[in-house]
Structure formats: structure tokens, C-alpha cells
Protein backbone atom coordinates (compact mmCIF):
# COMPACT_ATOMS: atom_id res chain seq x y z
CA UNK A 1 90.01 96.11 107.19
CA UNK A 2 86.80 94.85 108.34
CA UNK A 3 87.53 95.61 112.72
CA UNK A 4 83.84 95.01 113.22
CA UNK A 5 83.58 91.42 112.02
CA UNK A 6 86.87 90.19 113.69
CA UNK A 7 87.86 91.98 116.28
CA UNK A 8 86.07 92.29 120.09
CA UNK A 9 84.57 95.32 120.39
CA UNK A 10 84.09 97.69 123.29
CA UNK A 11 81.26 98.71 124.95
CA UNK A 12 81.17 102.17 126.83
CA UNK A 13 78.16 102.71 129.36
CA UNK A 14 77.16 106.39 128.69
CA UNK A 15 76.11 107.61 132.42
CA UNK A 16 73.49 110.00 133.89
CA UNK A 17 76.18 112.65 134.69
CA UNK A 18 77.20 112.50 130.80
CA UNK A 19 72.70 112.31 129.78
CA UNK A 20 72.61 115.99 132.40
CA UNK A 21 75.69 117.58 130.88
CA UNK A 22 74.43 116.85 127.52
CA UNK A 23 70.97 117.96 128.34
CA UNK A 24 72.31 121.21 129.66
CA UNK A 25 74.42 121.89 126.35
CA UNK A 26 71.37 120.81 123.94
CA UNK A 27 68.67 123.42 125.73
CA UNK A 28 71.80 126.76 124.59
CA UNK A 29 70.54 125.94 120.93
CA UNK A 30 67.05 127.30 119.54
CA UNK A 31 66.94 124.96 116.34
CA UNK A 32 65.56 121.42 117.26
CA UNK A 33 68.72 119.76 114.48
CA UNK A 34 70.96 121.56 115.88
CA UNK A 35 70.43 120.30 119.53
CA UNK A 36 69.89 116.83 118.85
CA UNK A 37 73.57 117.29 117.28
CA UNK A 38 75.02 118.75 120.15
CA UNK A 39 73.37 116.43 122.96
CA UNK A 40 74.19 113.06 120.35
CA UNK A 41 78.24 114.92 119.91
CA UNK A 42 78.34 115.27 123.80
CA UNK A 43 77.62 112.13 124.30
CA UNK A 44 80.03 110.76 122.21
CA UNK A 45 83.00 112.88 123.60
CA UNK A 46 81.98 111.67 127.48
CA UNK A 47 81.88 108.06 126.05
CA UNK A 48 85.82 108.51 124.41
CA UNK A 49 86.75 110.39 127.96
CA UNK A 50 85.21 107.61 130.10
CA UNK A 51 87.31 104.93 127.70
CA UNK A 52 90.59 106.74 128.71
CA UNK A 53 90.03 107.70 132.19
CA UNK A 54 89.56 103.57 132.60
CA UNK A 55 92.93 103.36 130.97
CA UNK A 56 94.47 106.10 133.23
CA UNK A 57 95.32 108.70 130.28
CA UNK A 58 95.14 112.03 131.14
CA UNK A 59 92.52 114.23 129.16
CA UNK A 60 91.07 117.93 128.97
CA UNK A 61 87.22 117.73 128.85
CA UNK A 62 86.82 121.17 129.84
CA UNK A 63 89.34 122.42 126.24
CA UNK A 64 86.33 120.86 124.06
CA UNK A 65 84.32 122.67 122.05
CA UNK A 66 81.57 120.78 122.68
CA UNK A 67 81.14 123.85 126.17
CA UNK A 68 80.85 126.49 123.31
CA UNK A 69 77.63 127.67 122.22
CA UNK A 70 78.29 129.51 119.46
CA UNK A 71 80.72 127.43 117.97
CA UNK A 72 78.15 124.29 118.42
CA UNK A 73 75.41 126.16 116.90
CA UNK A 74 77.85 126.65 113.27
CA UNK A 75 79.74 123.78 113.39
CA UNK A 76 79.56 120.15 113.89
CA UNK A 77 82.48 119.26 115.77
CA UNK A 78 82.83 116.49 119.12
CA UNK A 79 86.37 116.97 119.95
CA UNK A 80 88.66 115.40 123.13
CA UNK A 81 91.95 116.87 123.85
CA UNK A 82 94.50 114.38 125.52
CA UNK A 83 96.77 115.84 127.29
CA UNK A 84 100.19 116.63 125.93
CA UNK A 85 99.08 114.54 122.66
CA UNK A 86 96.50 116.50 120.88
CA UNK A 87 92.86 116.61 119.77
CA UNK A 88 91.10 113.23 118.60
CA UNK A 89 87.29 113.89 117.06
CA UNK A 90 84.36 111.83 118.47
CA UNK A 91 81.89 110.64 115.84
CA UNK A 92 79.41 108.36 116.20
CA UNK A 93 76.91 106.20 114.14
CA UNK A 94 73.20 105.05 114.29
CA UNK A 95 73.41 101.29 115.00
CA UNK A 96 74.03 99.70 111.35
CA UNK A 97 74.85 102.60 109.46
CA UNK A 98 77.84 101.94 107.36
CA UNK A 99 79.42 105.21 106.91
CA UNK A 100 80.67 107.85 109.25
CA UNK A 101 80.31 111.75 108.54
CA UNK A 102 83.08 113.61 109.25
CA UNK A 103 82.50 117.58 108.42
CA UNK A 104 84.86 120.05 106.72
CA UNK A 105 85.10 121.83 109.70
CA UNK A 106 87.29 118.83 111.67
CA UNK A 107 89.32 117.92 109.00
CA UNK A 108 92.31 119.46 109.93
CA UNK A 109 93.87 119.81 113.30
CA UNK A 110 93.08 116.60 114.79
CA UNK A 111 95.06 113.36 115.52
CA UNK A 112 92.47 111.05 114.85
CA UNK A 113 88.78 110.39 114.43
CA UNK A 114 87.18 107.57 116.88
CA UNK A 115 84.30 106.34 115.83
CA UNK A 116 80.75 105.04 118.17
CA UNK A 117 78.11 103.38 117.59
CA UNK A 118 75.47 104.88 119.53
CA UNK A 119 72.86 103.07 121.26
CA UNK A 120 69.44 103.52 120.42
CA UNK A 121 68.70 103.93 124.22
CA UNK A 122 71.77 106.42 124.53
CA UNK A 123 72.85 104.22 127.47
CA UNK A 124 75.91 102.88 125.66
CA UNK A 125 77.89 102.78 123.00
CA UNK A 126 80.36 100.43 121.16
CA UNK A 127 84.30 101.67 120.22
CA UNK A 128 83.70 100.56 116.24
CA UNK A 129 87.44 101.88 115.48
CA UNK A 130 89.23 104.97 114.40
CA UNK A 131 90.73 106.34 111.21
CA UNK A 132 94.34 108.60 111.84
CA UNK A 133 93.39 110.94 108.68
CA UNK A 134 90.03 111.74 107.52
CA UNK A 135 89.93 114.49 104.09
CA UNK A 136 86.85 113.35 102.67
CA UNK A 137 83.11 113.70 104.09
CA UNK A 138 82.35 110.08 104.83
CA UNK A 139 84.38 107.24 105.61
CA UNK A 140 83.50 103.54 105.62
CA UNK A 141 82.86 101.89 109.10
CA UNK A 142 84.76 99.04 107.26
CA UNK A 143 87.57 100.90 106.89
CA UNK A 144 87.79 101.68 110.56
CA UNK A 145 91.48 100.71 112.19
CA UNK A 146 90.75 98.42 115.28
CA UNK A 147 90.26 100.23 118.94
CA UNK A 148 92.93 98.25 119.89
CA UNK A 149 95.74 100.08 118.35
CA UNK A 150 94.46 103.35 119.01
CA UNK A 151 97.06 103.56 122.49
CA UNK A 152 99.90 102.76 120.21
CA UNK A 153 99.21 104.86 117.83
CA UNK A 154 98.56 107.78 120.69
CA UNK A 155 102.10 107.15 121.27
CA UNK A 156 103.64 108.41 118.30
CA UNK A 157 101.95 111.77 119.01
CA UNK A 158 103.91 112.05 122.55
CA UNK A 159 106.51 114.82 122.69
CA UNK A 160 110.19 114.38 121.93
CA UNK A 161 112.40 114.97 124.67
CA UNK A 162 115.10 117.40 122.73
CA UNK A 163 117.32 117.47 125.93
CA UNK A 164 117.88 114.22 125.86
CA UNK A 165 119.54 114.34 122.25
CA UNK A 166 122.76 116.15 124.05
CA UNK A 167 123.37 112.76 125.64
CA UNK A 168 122.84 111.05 122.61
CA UNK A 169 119.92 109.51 123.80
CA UNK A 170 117.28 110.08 120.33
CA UNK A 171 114.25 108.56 118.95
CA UNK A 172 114.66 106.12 116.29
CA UNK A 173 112.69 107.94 113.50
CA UNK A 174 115.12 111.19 114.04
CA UNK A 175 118.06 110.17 111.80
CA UNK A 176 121.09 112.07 111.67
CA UNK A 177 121.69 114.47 108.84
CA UNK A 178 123.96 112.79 107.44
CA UNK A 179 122.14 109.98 107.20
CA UNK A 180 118.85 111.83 105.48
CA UNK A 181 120.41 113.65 103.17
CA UNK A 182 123.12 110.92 102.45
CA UNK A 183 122.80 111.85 98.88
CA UNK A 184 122.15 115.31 99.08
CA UNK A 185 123.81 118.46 99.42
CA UNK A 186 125.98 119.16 102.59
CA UNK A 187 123.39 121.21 105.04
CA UNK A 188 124.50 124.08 106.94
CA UNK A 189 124.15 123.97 110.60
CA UNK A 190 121.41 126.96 111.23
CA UNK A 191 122.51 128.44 114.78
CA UNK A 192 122.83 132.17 116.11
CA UNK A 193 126.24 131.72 117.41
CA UNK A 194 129.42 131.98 115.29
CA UNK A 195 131.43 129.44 117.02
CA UNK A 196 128.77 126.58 116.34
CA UNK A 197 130.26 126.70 112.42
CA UNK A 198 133.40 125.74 113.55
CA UNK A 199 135.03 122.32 113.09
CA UNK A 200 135.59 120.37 116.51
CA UNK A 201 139.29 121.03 117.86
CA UNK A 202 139.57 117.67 118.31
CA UNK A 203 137.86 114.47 118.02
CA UNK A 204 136.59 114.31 121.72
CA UNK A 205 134.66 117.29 120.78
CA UNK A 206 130.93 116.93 119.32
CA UNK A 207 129.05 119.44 116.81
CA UNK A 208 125.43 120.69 118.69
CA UNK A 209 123.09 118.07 118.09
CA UNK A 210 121.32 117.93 114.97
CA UNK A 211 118.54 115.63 113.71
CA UNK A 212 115.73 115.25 111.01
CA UNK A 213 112.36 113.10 110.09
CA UNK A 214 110.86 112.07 106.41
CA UNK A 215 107.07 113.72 106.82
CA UNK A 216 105.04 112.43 104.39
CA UNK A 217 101.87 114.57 102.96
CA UNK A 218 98.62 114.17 100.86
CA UNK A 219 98.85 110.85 101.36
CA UNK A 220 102.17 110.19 100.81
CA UNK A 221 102.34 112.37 97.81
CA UNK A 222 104.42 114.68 99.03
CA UNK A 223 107.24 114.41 101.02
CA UNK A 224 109.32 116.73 103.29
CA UNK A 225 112.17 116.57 105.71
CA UNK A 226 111.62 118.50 109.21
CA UNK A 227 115.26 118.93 110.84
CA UNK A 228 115.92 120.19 114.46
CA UNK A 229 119.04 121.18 116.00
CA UNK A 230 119.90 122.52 119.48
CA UNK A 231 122.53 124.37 121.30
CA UNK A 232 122.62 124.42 124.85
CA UNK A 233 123.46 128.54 126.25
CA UNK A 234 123.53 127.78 129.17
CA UNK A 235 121.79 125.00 131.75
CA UNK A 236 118.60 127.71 131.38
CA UNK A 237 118.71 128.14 127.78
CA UNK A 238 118.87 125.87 125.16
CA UNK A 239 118.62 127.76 120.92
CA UNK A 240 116.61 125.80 118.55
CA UNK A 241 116.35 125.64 114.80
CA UNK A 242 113.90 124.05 113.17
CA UNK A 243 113.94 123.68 109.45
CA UNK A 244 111.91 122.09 106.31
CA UNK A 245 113.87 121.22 103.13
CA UNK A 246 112.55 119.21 99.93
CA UNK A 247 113.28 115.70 99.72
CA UNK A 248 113.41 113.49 96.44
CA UNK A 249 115.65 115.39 94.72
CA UNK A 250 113.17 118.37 94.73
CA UNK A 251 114.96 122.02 94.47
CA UNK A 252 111.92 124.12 96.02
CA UNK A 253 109.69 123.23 98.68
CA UNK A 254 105.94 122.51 97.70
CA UNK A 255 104.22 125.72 96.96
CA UNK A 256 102.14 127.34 99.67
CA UNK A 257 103.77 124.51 102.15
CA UNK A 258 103.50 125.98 105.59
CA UNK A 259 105.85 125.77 108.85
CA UNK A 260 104.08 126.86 112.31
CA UNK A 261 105.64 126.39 115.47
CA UNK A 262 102.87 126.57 118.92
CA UNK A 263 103.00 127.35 121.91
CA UNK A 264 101.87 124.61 124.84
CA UNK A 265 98.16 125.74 124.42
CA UNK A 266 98.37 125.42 120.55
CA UNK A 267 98.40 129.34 120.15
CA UNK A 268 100.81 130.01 116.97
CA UNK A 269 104.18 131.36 117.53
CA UNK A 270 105.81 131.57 114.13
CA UNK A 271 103.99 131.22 110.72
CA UNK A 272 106.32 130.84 107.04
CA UNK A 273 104.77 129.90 103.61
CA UNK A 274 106.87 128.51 101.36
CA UNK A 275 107.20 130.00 97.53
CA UNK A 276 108.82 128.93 95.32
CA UNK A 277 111.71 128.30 98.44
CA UNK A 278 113.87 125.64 99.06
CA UNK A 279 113.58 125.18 102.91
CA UNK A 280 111.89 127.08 105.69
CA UNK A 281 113.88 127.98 108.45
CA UNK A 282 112.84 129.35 112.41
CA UNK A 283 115.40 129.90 115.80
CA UNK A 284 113.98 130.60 118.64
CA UNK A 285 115.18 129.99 122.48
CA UNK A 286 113.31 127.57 125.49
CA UNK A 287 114.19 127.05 128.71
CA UNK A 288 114.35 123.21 129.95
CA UNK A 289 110.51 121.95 130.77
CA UNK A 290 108.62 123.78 128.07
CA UNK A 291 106.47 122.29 125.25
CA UNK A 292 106.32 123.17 121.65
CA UNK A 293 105.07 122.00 118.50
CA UNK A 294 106.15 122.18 115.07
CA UNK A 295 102.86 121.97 112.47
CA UNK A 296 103.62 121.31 108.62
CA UNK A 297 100.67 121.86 106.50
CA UNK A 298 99.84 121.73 102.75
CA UNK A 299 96.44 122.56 101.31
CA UNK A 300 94.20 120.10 103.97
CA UNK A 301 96.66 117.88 105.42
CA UNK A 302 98.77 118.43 108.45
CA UNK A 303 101.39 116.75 109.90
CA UNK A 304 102.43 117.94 113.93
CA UNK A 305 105.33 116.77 115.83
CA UNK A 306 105.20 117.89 119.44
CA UNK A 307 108.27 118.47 121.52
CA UNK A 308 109.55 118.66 125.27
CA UNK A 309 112.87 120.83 125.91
């Protein structure tokens, strides 16, 4: 879809503050190519901050790497983190160039890829679109989703509030079990504690609850199921599994699949490759409040769902 030629699009004043800060960053790098990058990629990422800060979403200028000199002066990268949601990549455009670059090096753990059209005064720029995944070097402007639905799509990427599932209060893309393995075989509830296998006593009583999610890789491709369950310990302490198993009537798991699980700053708790397997399993224990994500990844593609206990 052609945004460009239908749809209004936005344009972001790009302010002195943003021209110093850039300036500042440009003058750490020796090779002339190299700082036009870097002034032209800060630029961008002030634009995309200044576009959610009139929209009242929280961000994390200082987490980009854009403050980094070293890691400016080897790779390419313009990158925003919102808060709570994850990293989106700022690229921009010369005005009437038709294709956006998008380097190796920021083709995997980011949410999304806005796009600018830079000004040829560097006083503004226009929101063209964004794309969600990007696993090729260039990608047509024309093929650029509409600004617009970049806040709904942000959405998707906000946590899942797992202590609301014990009040039966869940999502509506986290099925039951039951329901998404309807024709599969019976799954075995994961959990530390003996008791937790046992059949209710009666039927006022409830099994811990238990819930899973179709991911779908390389483009559809490939498909997985990611399945959380909880126990509550105690009101402080809540046990978590969190589980991958092959869907479409696949016995093993795609080879070198892998299941991470981060910490609140994106630092990697648990790591498990999958060979020749046919699920991946973790347990681990939170305390009400905390944030973790769960990262599935095969060869270039990712898929991350974040959580709140």
C-alpha cells in the first residue's frame, strides 16, 4: 500500500536543541561519511521522540545508541526505545527517494522501522510510514504501513498482565490449552510443586492458570506455540513456566529455534536451542510488579512477548 499518495502525512519540525545534540555526536567521528550518518540518524531519532512526546508516550532517549561513539562509528543504527514496549529504528530518506536502507546490523531486535523523509534544510521532516519486520536491505517507501496505525500496532507490544489470569481476567490472543492443542496430545502442566498434578477435589476448585499463543515465524513459515502457566506461592511469589512446542502436527521443534527469557533492561536470563526437541521448557519465580520478556528466535526473525507479573 501506497500511504504516501492517500493518506495525510505528518510533518515533524526538527529543532535547534535536536541540530546541537546532533552536532555534538557528529564532531566524536574522524571520517567525514561516517558523521554525516550519525548527525542525519540523530536527527531522525529526535524527530520519532518529538512525535511521541506530542502524543504523551513515554520514551528512553538516553538507552539509544545513537550516545555511543564507538558503536556509531561501526554500525549504522538510529534506534528509540519506548518505554515498557521495545526498540523501534529511525530511518530516514532524501526527499523522493523511493527506497529505504535498513542495515544488517538492525534487523533483529526491533519492533518496527519508522521511516522520514528528511528535509533538505534539516528543519523538518515528514512521518512517510513504518514497516513491523524488515529482513532484507531495502524496502519500498510504497510499501510503507500508514503512520496512523503505528499507536495500535505499539499496543500489541504492551506487557501482559499474568496476575490478572488468576482472576480469569486474559487477553484474547492467549487461548486456553485446551483450546490450542484441541487436536493434539494432552500437555502436561510444567510446575515445581507436586500437588499442582493433581486433579481438583472438587469442581469449585481450579487447576493454576495456564495459557498459550500461535507465533508465527519467517514470515509465517513457521509456526510455534509459546504457553505460560503460573502458580501463585504465596501473595510474594508467583512460579512461572514458560514453554515452546511445535504446532501443525510437527514432532520436533524447528532446528536451532531459540527460547530467551530477559530481564526488564533486556539483559538475557535464560537461553535454550532447540535440536532436534519437541518443546523448550523454563521455570523460574517473580514477585508481583516485575517485567519480563520471553524472545523466540529462528535464524533472523524474532518474535518477543513482554510480560508484567
Amino acid at each position: 500500500m501506497n500511504n504516501t499518495a492517500v493518506d495525510f502525512v505528518l510533518t515533524i519540525p526538527i529543532g535547534s536543541s535536536a541540530h546541537r545534540s546532533a552536532q555534538e555526536l557528529c564532531q566524536q567521528q574522524t571520517n567525514p561519511h561516517t558523521a554525516k550518518q550519525v548527525y542525519l540518524n540523530a536527527l531522525a531519532v529526535h524527530a520519532v521522540n518529538f512525535y511521541f512526546q506530542c502524543l504523551e508516550i513515554e520514551t528512553d532517549l538516553a538507552a539509544s545508541d545513537i550516545w555511543n561513539p564507538a558503536v556509531q562509528r561501526f554500525m549504522d543504527v538510529a534506534d528509540l526505545d519506548v518505554k515498557d514496549i521495545g526498540k523501534l529504528e529511525c530511518r530516514w530518506v532524501a526527499p523522493g527517494q523511493d527506497f529505504v536502507s535498513i542495515p544488517a546490523e538492525v534487523r533483529s531486535d526491533r519492533i518496527g522501522y519508522v521511516v522520514l523523509e528528511m528535509a533538505e534544510s534539516l528543519k523538518e521532516a515528514k512521518l512517510l510510514g513504518f514497516v513491523k519486520n524488515a529482513d532484507r536491505e531495502k524496502v519500498a517507501v510504497s510499501e510503507l504501513e500508514s503512520i496512523d496505525n503505528l499507536l495500535e500496532y505499539l499496543d500489541t507490544f504492551k506487557p501482559v498482565n499474568l496476575s490478572q489470569w488468576f482472576y480469569n481476567v486474559v487477553e484474547p490472543a492467549w487461548e486456553t490449552v485446551e483450546n490450542l492443542f484441541d487436536s493434539g496430545p494432552k500437555l502436561q502442566w510444567a510446575f515445581r510443586s507436586p500437588q499442582l498434578l493433581e486433579a481438583p477435589a472438587s469442581k469449585s476448585a481450579t487447576l493454576p492458570p495456564k495459557r498459550g499463543k500461535i507465533l508465527n515465524l519467517e514470515r509465517g513459515e513457521e509456526q510455534v506455540a509459546l504457553v505460560v502457566g503460573l502458580s501463585k506461592i504465596d501473595e510474594s511469589e508467583i512460579d512461572i513456566s514458560v514453554e515452546v512446542y511445535p504446532t501443525n502436527g510437527q514432532k520436533n521443534l524447528p532446528h536451532d529455534l531459540q527460547l530467551i527469557v530477559l530481564d526488564d533492561e533486556g539483559k538475557t536470563l535464560m537461553l535454550a536451542r532447540a535440536n532436534k526437541t519437541d518443546n523448550l521448557l523454563f521455570e523460574m519465580s517473580g514477585e508481583p510488579g516485575e517485567h519480563f520478556s520471553v524472545k523466540v528466535v529462528l535464524g533472523d526473525f524474532s518474535v518477543t512477548e513482554n510480560f508484567l507479573i
